[in-house]
PDB file of N, CA and C in Angstrom:
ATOM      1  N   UNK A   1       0.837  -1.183   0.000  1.00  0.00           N
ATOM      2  CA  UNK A   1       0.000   0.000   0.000  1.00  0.00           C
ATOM      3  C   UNK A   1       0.882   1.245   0.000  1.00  0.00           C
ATOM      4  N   UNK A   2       0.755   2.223  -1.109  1.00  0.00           N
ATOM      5  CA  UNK A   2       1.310   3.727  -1.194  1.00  0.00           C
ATOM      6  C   UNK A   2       0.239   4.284  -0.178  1.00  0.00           C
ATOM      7  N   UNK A   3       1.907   4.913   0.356  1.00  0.00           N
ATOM      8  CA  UNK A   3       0.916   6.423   1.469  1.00  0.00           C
ATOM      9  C   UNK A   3       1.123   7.534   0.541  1.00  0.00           C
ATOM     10  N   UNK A   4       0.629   8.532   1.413  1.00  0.00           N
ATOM     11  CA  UNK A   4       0.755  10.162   0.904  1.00  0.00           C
ATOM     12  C   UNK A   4       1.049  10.743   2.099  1.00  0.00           C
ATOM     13  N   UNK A   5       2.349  11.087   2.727  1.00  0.00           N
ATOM     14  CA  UNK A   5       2.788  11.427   3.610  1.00  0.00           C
ATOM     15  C   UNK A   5       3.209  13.032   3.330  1.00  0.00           C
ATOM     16  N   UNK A   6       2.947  14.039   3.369  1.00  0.00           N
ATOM     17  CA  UNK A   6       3.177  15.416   2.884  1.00  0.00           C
ATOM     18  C   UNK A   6       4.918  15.741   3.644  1.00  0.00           C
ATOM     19  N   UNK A   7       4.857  15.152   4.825  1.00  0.00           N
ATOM     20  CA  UNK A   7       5.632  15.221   5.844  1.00  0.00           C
ATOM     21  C   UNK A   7       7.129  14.385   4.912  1.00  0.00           C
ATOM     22  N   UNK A   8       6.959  13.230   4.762  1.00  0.00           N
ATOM     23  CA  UNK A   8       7.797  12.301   4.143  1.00  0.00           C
ATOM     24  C   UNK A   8       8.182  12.796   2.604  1.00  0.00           C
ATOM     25  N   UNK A   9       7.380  13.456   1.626  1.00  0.00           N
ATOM     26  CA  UNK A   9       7.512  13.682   0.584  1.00  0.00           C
ATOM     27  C   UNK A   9       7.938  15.224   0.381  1.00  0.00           C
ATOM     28  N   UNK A  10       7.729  16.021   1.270  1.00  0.00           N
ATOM     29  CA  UNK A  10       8.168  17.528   1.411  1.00  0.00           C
ATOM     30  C   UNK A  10       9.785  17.066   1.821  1.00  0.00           C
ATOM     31  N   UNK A  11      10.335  16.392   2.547  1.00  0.00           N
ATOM     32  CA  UNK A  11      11.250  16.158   2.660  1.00  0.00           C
ATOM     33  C   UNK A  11      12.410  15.952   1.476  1.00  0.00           C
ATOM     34  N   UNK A  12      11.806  14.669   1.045  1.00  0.00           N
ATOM     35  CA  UNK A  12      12.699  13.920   0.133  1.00  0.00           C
ATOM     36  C   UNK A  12      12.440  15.231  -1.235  1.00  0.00           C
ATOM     37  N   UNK A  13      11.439  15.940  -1.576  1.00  0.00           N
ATOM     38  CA  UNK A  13      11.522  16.569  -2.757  1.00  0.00           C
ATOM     39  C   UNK A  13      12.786  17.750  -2.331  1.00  0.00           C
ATOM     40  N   UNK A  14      12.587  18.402  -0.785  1.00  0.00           N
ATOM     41  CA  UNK A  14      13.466  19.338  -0.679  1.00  0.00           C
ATOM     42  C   UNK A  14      14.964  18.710  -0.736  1.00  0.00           C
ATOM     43  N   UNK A  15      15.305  17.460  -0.616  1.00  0.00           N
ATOM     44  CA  UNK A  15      16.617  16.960  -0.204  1.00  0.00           C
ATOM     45  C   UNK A  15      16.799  16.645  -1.735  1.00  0.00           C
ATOM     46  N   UNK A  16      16.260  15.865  -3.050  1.00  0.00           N
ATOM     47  CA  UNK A  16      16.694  15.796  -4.022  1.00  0.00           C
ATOM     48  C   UNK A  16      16.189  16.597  -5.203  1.00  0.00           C
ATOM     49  N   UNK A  17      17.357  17.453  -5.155  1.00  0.00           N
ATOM     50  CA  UNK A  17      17.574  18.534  -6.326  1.00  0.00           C
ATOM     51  C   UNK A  17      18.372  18.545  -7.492  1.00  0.00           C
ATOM     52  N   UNK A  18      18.065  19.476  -8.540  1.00  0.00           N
ATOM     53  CA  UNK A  18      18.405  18.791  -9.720  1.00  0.00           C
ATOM     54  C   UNK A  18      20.399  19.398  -9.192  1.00  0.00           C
ATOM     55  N   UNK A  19      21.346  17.967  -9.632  1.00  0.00           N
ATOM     56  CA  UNK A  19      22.541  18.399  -9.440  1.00  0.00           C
ATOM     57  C   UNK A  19      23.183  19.085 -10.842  1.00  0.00           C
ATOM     58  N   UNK A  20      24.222  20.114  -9.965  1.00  0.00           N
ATOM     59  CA  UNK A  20      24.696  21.271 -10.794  1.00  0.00           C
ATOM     60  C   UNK A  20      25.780  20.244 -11.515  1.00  0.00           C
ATOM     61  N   UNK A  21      26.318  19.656 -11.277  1.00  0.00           N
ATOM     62  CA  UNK A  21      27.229  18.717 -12.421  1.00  0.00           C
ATOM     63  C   UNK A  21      26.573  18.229 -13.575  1.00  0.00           C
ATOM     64  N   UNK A  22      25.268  17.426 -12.888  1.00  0.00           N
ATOM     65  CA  UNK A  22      24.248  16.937 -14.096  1.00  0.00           C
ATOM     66  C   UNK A  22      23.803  17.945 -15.189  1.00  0.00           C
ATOM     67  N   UNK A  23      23.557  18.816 -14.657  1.00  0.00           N
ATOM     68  CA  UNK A  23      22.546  20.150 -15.017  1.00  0.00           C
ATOM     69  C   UNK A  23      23.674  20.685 -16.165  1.00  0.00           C
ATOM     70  N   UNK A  24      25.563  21.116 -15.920  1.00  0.00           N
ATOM     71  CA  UNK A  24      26.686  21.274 -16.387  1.00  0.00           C
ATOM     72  C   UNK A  24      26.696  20.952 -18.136  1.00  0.00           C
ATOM     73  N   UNK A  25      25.968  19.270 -18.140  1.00  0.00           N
ATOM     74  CA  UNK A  25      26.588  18.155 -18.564  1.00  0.00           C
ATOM     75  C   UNK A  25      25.126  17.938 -19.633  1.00  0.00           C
ATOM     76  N   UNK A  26      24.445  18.444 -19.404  1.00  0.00           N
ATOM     77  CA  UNK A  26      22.966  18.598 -20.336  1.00  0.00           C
ATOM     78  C   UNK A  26      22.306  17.103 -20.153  1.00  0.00           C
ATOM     79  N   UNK A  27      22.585  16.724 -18.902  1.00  0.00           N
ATOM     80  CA  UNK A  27      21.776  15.440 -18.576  1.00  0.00           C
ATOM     81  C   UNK A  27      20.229  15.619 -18.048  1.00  0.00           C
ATOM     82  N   UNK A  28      19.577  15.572 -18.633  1.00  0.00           N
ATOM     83  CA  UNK A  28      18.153  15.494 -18.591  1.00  0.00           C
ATOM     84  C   UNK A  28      17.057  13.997 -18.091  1.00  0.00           C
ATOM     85  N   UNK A  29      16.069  13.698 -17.689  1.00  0.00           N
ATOM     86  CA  UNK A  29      15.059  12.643 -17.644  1.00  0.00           C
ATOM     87  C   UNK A  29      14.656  12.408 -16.224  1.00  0.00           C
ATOM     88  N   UNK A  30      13.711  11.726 -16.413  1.00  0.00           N
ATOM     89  CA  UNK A  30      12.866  11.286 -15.247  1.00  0.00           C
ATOM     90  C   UNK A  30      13.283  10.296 -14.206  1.00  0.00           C
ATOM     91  N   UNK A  31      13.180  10.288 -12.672  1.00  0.00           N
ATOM     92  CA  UNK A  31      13.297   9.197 -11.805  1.00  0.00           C
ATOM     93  C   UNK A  31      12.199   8.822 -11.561  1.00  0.00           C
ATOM     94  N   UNK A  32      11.652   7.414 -11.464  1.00  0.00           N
ATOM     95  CA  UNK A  32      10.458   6.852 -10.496  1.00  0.00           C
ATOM     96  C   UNK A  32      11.278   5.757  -9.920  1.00  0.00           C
ATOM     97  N   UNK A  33      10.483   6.580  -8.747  1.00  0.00           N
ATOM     98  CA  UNK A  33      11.332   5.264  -7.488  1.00  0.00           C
ATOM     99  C   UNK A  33       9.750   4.612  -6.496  1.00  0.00           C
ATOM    100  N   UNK A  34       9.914   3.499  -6.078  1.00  0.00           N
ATOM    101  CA  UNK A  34       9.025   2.884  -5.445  1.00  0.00           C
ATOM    102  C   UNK A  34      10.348   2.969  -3.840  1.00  0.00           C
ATOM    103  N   UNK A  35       9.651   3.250  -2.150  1.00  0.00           N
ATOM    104  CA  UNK A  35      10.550   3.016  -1.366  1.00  0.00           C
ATOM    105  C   UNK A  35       9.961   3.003   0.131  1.00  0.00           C
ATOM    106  N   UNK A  36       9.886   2.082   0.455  1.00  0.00           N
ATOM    107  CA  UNK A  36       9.579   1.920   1.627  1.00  0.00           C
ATOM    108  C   UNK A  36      10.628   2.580   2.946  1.00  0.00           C
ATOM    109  N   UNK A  37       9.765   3.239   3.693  1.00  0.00           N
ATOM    110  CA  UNK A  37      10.579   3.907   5.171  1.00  0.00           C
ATOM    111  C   UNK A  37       9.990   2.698   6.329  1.00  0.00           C
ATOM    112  N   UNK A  38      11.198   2.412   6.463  1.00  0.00           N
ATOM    113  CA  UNK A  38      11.191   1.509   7.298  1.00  0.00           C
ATOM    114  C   UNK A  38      10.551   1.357   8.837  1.00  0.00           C
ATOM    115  N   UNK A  39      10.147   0.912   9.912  1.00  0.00           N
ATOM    116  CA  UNK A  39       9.789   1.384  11.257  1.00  0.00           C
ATOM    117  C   UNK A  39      10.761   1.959  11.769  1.00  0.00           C
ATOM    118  N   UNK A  40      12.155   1.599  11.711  1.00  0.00           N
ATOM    119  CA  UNK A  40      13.180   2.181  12.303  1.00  0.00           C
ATOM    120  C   UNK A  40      13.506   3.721  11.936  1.00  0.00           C
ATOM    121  N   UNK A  41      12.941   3.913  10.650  1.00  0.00           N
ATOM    122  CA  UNK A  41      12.957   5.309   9.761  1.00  0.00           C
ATOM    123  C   UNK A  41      14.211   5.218   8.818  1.00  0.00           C
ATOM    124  N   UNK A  42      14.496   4.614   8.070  1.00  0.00           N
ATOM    125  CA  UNK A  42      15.122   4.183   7.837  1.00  0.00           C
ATOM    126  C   UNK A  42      14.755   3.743   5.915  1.00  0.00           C
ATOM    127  N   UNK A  43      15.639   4.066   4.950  1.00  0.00           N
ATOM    128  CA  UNK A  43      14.776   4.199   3.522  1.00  0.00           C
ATOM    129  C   UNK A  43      15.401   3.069   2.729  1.00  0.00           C
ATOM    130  N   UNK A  44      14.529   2.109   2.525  1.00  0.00           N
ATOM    131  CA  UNK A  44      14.825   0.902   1.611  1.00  0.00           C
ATOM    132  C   UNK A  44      14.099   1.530  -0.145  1.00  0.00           C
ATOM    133  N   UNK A  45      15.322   1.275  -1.088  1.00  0.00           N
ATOM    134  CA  UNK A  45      14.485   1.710  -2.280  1.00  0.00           C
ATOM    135  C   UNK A  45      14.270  -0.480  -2.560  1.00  0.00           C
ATOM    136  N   UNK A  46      13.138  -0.012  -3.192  1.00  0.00           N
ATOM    137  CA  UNK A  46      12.199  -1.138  -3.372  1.00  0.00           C
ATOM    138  C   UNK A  46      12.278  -1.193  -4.923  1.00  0.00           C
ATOM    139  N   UNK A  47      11.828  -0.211  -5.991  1.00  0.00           N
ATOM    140  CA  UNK A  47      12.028  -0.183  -7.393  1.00  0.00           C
ATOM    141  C   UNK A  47      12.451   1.072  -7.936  1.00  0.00           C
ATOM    142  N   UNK A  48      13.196   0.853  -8.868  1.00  0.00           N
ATOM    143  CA  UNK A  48      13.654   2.641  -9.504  1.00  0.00           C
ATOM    144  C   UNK A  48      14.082   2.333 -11.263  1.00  0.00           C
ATOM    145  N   UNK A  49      13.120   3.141 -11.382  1.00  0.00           N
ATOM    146  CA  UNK A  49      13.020   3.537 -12.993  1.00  0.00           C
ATOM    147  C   UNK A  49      14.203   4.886 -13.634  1.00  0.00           C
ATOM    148  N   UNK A  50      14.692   5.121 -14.524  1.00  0.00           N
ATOM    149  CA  UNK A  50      15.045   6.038 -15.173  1.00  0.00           C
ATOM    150  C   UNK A  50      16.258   5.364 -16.482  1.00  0.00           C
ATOM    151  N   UNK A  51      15.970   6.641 -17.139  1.00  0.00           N
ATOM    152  CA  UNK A  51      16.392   6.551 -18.712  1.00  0.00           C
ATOM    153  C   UNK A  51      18.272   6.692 -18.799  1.00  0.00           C
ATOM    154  N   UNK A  52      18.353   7.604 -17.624  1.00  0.00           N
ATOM    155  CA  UNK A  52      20.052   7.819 -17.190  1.00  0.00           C
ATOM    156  C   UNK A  52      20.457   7.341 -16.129  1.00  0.00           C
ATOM    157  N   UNK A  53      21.470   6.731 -16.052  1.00  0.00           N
ATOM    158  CA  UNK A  53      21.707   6.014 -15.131  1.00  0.00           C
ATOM    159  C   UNK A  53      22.861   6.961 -13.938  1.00  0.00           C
ATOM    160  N   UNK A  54      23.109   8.129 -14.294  1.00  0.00           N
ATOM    161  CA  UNK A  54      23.494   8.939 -13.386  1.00  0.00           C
ATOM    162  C   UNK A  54      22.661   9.852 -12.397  1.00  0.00           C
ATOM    163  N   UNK A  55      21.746   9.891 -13.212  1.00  0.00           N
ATOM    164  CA  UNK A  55      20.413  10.358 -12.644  1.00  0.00           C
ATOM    165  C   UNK A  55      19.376   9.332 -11.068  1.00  0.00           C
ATOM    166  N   UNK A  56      20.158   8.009 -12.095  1.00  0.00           N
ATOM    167  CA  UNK A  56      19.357   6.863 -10.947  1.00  0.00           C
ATOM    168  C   UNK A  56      19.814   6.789  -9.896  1.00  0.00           C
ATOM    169  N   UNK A  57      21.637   6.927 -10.218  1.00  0.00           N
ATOM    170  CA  UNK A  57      22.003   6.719  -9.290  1.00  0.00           C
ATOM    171  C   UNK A  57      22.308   8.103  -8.136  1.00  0.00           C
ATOM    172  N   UNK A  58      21.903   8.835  -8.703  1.00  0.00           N
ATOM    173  CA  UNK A  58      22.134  10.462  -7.485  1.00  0.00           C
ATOM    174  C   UNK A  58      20.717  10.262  -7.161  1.00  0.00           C
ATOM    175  N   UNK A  59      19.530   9.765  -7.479  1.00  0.00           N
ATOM    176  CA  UNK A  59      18.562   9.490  -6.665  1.00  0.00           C
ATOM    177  C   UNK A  59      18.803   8.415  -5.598  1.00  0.00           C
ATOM    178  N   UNK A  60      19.302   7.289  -5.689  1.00  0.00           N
ATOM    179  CA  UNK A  60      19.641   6.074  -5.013  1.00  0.00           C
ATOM    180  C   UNK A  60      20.782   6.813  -3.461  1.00  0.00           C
ATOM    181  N   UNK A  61      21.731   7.391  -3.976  1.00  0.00           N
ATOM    182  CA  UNK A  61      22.550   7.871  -3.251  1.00  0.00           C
ATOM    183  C   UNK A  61      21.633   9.093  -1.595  1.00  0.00           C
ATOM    184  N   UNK A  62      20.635   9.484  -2.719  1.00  0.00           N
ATOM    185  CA  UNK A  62      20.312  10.810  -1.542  1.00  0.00           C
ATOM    186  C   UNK A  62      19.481  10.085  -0.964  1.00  0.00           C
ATOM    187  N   UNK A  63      18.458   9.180  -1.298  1.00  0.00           N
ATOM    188  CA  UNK A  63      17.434   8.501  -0.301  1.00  0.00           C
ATOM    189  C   UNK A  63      18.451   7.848   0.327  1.00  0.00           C
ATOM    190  N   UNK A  64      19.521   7.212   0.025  1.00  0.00           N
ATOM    191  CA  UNK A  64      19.909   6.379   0.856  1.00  0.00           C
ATOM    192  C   UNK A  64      20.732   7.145   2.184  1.00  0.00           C
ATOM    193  N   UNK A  65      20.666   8.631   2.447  1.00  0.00           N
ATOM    194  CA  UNK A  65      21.045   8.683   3.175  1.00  0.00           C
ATOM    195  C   UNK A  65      19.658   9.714   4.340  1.00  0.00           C
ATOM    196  N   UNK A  66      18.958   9.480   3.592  1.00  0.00           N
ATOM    197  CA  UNK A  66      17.637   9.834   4.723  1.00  0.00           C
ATOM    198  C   UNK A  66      17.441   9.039   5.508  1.00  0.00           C
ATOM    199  N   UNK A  67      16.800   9.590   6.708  1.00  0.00           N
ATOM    200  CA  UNK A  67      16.211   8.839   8.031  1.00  0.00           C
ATOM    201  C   UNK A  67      14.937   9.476   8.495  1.00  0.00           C
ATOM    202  N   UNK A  68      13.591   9.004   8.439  1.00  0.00           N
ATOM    203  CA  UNK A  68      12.792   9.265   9.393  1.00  0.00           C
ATOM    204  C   UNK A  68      12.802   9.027  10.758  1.00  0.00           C
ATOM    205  N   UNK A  69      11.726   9.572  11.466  1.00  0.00           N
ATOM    206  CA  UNK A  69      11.238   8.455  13.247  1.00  0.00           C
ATOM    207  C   UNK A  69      10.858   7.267  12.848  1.00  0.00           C
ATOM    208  N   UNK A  70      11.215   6.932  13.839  1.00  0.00           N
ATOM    209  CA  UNK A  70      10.043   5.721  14.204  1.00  0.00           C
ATOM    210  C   UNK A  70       8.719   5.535  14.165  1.00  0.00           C
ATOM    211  N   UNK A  71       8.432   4.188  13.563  1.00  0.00           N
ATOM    212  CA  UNK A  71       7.153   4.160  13.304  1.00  0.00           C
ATOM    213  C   UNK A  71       6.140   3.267  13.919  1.00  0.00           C
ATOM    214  N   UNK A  72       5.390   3.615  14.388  1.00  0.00           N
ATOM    215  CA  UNK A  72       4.523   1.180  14.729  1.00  0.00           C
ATOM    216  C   UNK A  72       4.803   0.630  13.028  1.00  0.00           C
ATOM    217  N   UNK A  73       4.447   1.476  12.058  1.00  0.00           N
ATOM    218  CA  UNK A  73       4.736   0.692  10.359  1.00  0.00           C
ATOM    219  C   UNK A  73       5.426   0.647   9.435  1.00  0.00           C
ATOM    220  N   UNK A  74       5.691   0.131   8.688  1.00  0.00           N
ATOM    221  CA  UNK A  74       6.362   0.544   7.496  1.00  0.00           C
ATOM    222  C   UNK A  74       5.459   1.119   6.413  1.00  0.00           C
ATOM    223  N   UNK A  75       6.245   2.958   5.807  1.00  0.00           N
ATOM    224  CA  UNK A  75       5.357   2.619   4.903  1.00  0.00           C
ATOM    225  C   UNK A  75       5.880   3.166   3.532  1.00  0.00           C
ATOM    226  N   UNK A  76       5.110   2.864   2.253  1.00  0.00           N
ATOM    227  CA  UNK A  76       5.646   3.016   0.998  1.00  0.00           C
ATOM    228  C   UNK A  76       5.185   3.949   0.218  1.00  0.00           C
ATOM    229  N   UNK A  77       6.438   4.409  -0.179  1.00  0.00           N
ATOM    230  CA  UNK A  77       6.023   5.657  -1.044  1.00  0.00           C
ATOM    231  C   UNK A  77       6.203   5.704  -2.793  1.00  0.00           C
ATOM    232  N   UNK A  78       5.731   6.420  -3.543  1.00  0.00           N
ATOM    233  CA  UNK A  78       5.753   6.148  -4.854  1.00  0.00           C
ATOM    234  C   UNK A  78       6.261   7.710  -5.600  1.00  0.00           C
ATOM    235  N   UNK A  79       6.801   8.255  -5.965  1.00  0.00           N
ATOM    236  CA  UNK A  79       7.485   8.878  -6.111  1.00  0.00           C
ATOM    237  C   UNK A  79       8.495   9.527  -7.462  1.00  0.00           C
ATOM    238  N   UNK A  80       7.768  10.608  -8.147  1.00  0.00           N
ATOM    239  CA  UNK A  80       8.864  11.126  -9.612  1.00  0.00           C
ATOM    240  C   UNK A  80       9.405  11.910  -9.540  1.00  0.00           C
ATOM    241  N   UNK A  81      10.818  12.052  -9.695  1.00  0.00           N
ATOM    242  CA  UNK A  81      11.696  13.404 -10.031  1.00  0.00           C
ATOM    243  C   UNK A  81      12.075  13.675 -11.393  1.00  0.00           C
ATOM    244  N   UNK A  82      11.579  14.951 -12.196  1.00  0.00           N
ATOM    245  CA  UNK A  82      12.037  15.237 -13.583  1.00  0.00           C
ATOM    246  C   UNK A  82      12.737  16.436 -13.205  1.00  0.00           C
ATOM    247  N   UNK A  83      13.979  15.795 -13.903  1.00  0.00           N
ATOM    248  CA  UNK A  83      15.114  16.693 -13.964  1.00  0.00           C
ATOM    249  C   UNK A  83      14.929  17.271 -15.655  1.00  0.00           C
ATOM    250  N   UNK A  84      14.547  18.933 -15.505  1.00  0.00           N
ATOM    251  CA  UNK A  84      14.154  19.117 -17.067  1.00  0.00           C
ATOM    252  C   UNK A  84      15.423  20.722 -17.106  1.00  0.00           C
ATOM    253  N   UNK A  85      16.096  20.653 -18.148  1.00  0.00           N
ATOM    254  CA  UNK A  85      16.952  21.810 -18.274  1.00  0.00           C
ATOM    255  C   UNK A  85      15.496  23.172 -18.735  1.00  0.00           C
ATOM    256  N   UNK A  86      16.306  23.833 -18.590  1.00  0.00           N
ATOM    257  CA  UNK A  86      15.103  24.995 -18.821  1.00  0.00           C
ATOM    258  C   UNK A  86      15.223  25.862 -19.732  1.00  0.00           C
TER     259      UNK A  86
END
C-alpha cells in the first residue's frame, strides 16, 4: 500500500535537487522510485526507474542517506523526479 505522507515527501523533494554537475553536462530525464521507510525510519528503495543512469544513481545515493522516526509501520512511497533543463 502507497501512502501520501506530505511530511515524508516535502522532505525527500526538498533533499533531491536537480545536481549542478548533471545540469553542467545537459543530462536530462525522469526518476520513479518505489521506497519503503522503514519502522526504524530508515529508507529501503524497493524499485527505480530512469532513462540515465546517473540520474538513478544520485537518486539512489540521496534517499539512501535519509532517516525518518520511528514508526509502529512501514510505509511506501511512490514517487517522480524530472530533472528538465530549462
Amino acid at each position: 500500500m502507497s501512502y501520501n505522507d506530505p511530511t515524508v515527501e516535502n522532505a525527500v523533494q526538498s533533499e533531491i535537487v536537480y545536481p549542478q554537475n548533471l545540469k553542467a553536462n545537459n543530462v536530462e530525464g525522469d526518476v520513479l522510485v518505489q521506497f519503503t521507510v522503514a519502522k526504524d525510519g530508515s529508507v529501503c528503495i524497493d524499485q527505480i526507474n530512469s532513462s540515465d543512469v546517473s540520474l538513478k544513481d544520485y537518486v539512489v545515493g540521496k534517499l539512501g542517506q535519509m532517516f525518518f522516526g520511528k514508526s509502529d509501520e512501514a510505509k511506501q512511497y511512490n514517487m517522480k523526479f524530472s530533472f528538465k533543463l530549462l
